[in-house]
N, C-alpha and C. Protein backbone atom coordinates (compact mmCIF):
# COMPACT_ATOMS: atom_id res chain seq x y z
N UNK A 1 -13.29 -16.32 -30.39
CA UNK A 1 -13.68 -15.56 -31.55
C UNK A 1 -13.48 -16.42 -32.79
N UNK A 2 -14.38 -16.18 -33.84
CA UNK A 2 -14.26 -17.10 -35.04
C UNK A 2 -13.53 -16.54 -35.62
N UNK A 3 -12.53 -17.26 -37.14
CA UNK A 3 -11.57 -16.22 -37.51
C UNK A 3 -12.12 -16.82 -39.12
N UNK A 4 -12.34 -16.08 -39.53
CA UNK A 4 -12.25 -16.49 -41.30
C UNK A 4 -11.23 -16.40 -41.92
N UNK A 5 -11.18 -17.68 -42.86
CA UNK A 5 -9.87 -17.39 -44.08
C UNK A 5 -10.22 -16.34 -45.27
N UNK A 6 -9.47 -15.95 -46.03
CA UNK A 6 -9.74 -14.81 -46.83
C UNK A 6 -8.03 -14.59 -47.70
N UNK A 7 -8.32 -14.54 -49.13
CA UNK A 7 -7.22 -14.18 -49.92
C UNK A 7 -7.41 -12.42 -50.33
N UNK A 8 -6.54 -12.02 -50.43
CA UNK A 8 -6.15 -10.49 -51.00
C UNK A 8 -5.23 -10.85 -51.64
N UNK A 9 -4.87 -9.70 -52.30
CA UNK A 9 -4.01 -9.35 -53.37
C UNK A 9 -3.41 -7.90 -52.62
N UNK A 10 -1.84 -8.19 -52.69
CA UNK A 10 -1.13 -7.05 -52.20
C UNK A 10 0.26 -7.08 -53.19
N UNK A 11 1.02 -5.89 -53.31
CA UNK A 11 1.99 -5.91 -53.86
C UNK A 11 3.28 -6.60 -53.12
N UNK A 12 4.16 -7.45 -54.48
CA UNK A 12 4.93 -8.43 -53.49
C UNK A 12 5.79 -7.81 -52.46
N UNK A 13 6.61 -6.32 -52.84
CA UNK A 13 7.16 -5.82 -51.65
C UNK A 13 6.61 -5.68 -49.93
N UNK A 14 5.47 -5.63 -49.95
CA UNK A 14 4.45 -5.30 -48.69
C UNK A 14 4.49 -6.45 -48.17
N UNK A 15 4.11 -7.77 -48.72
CA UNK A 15 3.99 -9.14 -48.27
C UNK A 15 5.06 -9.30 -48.18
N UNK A 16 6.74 -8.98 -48.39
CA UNK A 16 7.73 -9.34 -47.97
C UNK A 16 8.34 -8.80 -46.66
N UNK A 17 7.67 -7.54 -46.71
CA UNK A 17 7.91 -6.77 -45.41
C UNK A 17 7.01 -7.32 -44.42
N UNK A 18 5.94 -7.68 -44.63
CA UNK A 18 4.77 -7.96 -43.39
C UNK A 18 5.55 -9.67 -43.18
N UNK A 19 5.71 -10.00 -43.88
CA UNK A 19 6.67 -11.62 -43.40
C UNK A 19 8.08 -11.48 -42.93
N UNK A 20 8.75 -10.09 -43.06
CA UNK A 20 9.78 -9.97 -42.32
C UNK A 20 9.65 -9.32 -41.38
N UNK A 21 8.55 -9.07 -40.54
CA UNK A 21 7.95 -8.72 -39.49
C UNK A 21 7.21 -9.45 -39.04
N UNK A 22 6.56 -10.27 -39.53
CA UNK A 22 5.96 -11.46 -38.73
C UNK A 22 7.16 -12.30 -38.27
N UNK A 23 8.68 -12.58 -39.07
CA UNK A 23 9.52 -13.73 -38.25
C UNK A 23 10.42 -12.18 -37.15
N UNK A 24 10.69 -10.86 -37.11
CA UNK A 24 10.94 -10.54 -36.44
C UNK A 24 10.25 -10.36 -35.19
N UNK A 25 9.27 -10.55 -34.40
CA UNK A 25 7.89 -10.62 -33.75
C UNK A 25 7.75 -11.67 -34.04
N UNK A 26 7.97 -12.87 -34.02
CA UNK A 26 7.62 -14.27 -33.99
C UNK A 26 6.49 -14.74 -33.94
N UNK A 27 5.69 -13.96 -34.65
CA UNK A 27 4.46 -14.73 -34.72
C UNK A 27 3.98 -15.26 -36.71
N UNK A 28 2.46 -15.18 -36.87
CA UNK A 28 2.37 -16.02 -38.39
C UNK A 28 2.29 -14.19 -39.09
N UNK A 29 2.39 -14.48 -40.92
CA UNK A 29 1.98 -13.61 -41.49
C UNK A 29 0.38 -13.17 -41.01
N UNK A 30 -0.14 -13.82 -41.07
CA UNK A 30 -1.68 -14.05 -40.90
C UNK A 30 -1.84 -12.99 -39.33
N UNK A 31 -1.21 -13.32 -38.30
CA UNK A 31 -1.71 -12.18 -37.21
C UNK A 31 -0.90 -11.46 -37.70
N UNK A 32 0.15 -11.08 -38.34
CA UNK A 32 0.25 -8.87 -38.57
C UNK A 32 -0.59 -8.81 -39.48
N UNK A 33 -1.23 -9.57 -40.42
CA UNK A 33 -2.48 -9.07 -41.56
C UNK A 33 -3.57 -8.36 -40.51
N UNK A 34 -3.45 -9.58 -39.47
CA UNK A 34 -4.94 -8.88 -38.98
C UNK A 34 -4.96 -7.91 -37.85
N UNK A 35 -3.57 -7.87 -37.26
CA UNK A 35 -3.57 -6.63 -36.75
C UNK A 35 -3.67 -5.38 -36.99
N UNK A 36 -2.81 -5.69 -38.25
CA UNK A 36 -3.09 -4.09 -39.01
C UNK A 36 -4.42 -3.64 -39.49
N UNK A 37 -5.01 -4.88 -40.04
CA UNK A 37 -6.07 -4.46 -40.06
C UNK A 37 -7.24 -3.88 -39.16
N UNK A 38 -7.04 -4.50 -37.91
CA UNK A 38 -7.63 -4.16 -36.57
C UNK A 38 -7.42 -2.64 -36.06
N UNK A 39 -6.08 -1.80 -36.39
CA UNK A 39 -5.26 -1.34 -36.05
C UNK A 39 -5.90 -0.21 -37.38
N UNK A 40 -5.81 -0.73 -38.76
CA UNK A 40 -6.63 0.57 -39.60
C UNK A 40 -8.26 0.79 -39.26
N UNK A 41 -8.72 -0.14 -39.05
CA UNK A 41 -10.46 -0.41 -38.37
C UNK A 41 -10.37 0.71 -37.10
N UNK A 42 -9.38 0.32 -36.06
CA UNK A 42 -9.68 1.53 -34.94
C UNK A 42 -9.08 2.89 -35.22
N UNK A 43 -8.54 2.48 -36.41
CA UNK A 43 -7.79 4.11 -36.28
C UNK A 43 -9.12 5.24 -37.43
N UNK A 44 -10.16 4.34 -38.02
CA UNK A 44 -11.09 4.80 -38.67
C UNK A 44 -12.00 5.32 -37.62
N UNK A 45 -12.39 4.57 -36.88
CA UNK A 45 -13.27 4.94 -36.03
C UNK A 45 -12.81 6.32 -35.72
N UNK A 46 -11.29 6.40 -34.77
CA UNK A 46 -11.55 7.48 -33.66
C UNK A 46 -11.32 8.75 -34.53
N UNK A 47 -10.69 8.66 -36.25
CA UNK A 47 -11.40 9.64 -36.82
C UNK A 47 -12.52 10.02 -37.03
N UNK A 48 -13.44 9.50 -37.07
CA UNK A 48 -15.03 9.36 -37.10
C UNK A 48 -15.60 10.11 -35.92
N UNK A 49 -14.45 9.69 -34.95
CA UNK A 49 -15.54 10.36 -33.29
C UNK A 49 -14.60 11.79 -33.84
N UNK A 50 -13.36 11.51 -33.66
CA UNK A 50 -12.73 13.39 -33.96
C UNK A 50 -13.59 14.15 -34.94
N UNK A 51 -14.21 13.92 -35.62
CA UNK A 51 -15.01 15.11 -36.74
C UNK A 51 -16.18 15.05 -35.90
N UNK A 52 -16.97 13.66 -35.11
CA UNK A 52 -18.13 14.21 -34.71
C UNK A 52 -17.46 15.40 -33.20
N UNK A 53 -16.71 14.64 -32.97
CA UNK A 53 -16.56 16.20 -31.93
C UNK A 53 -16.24 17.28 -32.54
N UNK A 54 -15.34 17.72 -33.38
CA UNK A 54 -15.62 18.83 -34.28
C UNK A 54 -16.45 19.04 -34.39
N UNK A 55 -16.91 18.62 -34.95
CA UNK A 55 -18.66 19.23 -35.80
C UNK A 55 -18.92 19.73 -34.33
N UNK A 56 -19.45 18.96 -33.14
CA UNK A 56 -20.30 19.38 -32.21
C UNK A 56 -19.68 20.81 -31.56
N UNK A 57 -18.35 21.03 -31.52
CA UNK A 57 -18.00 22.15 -30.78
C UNK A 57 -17.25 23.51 -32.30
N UNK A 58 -18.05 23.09 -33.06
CA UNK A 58 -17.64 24.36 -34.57
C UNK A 58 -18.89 25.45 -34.18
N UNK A 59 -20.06 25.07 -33.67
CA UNK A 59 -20.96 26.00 -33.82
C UNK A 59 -20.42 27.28 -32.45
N UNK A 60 -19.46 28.06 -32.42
CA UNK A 60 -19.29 29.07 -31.85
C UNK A 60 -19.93 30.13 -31.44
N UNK A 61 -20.19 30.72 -30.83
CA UNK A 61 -21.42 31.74 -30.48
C UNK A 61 -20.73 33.05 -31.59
N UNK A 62 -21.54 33.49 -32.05
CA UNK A 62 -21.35 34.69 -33.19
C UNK A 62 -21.44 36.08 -31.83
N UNK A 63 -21.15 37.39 -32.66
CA UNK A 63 -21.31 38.84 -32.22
C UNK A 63 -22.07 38.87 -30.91
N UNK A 64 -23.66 38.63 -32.03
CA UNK A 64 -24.50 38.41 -31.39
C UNK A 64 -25.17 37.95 -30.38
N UNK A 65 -24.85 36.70 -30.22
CA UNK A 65 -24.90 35.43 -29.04
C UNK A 65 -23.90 36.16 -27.75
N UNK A 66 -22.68 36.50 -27.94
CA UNK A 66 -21.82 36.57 -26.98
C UNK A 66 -22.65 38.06 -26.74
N UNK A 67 -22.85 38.89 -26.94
CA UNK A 67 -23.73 40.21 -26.34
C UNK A 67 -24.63 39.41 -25.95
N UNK A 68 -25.73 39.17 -26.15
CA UNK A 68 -26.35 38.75 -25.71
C UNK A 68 -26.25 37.48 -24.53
N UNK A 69 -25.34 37.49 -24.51
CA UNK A 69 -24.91 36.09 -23.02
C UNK A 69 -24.42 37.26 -21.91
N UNK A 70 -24.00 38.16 -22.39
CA UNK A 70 -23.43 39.11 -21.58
C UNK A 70 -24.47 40.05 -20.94
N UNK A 71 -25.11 40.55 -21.85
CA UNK A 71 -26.61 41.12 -20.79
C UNK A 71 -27.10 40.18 -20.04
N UNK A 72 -27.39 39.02 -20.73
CA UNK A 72 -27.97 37.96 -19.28
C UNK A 72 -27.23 38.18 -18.15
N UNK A 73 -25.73 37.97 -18.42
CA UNK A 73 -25.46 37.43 -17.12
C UNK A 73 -25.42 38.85 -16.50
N UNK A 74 -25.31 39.97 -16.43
CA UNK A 74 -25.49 41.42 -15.72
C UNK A 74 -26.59 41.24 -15.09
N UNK A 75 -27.88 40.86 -16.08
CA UNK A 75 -29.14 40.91 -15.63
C UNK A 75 -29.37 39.90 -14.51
N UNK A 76 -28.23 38.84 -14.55
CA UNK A 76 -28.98 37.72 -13.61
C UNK A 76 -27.91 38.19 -12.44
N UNK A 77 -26.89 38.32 -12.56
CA UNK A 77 -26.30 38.85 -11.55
C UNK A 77 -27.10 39.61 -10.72
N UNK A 78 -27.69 41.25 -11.45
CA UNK A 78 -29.02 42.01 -10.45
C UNK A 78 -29.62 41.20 -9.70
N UNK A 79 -29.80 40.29 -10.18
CA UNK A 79 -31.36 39.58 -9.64
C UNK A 79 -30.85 38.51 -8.72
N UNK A 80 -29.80 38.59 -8.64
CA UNK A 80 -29.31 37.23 -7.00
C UNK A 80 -27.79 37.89 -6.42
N UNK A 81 -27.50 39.08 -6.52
CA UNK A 81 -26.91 39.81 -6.09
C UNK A 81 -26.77 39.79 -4.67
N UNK A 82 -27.99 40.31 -4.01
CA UNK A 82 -28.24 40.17 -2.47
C UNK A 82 -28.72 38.83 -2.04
N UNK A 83 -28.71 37.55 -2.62
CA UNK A 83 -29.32 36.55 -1.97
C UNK A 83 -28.33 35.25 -1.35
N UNK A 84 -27.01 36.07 -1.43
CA UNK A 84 -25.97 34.91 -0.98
C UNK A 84 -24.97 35.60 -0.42
């Protein structure tokens, strides 16, 4: 994988903590930058899928719908009643 260099600007407390976690975890500042960042990137996403599944299961059957699912199934019941 290619990796690009790149400067930010962060407050100095944060960069002191992310470097006292990079030498506790022995690795560079540079991989916890980009983990976390990896790490806020996926955690965007699977909010993204959680609302689209929301959204997809909000439309609830109203009054209406559920009566009406309920005569069907009486009605379809009649109609294959004797065939099993």
């Amino acid at each position: 994988m290619t990796t690009i260099k790149t400067a930010i600007s962060i407050d100095q407390p944060l960069f002191e903590q992310m470097g006292d976690l990079a030498h506790e975890l022995n690795t560079s500042r540079s991989r916890i930058f980009s983990l976390a960042a990896a790490e806020f990137v996926q955690r965007h996403k699977n909010l993204k899928l959680l609302e689209a599944i929301n959204a997809a299961y909000d439309d609830f059957p109203d009054e209406k719908e559920l009566s009406l699912n309920s005569m069907m199934r009486s009605r379809h019941l009649k109609m294959v009643k004797d065939q099993w």
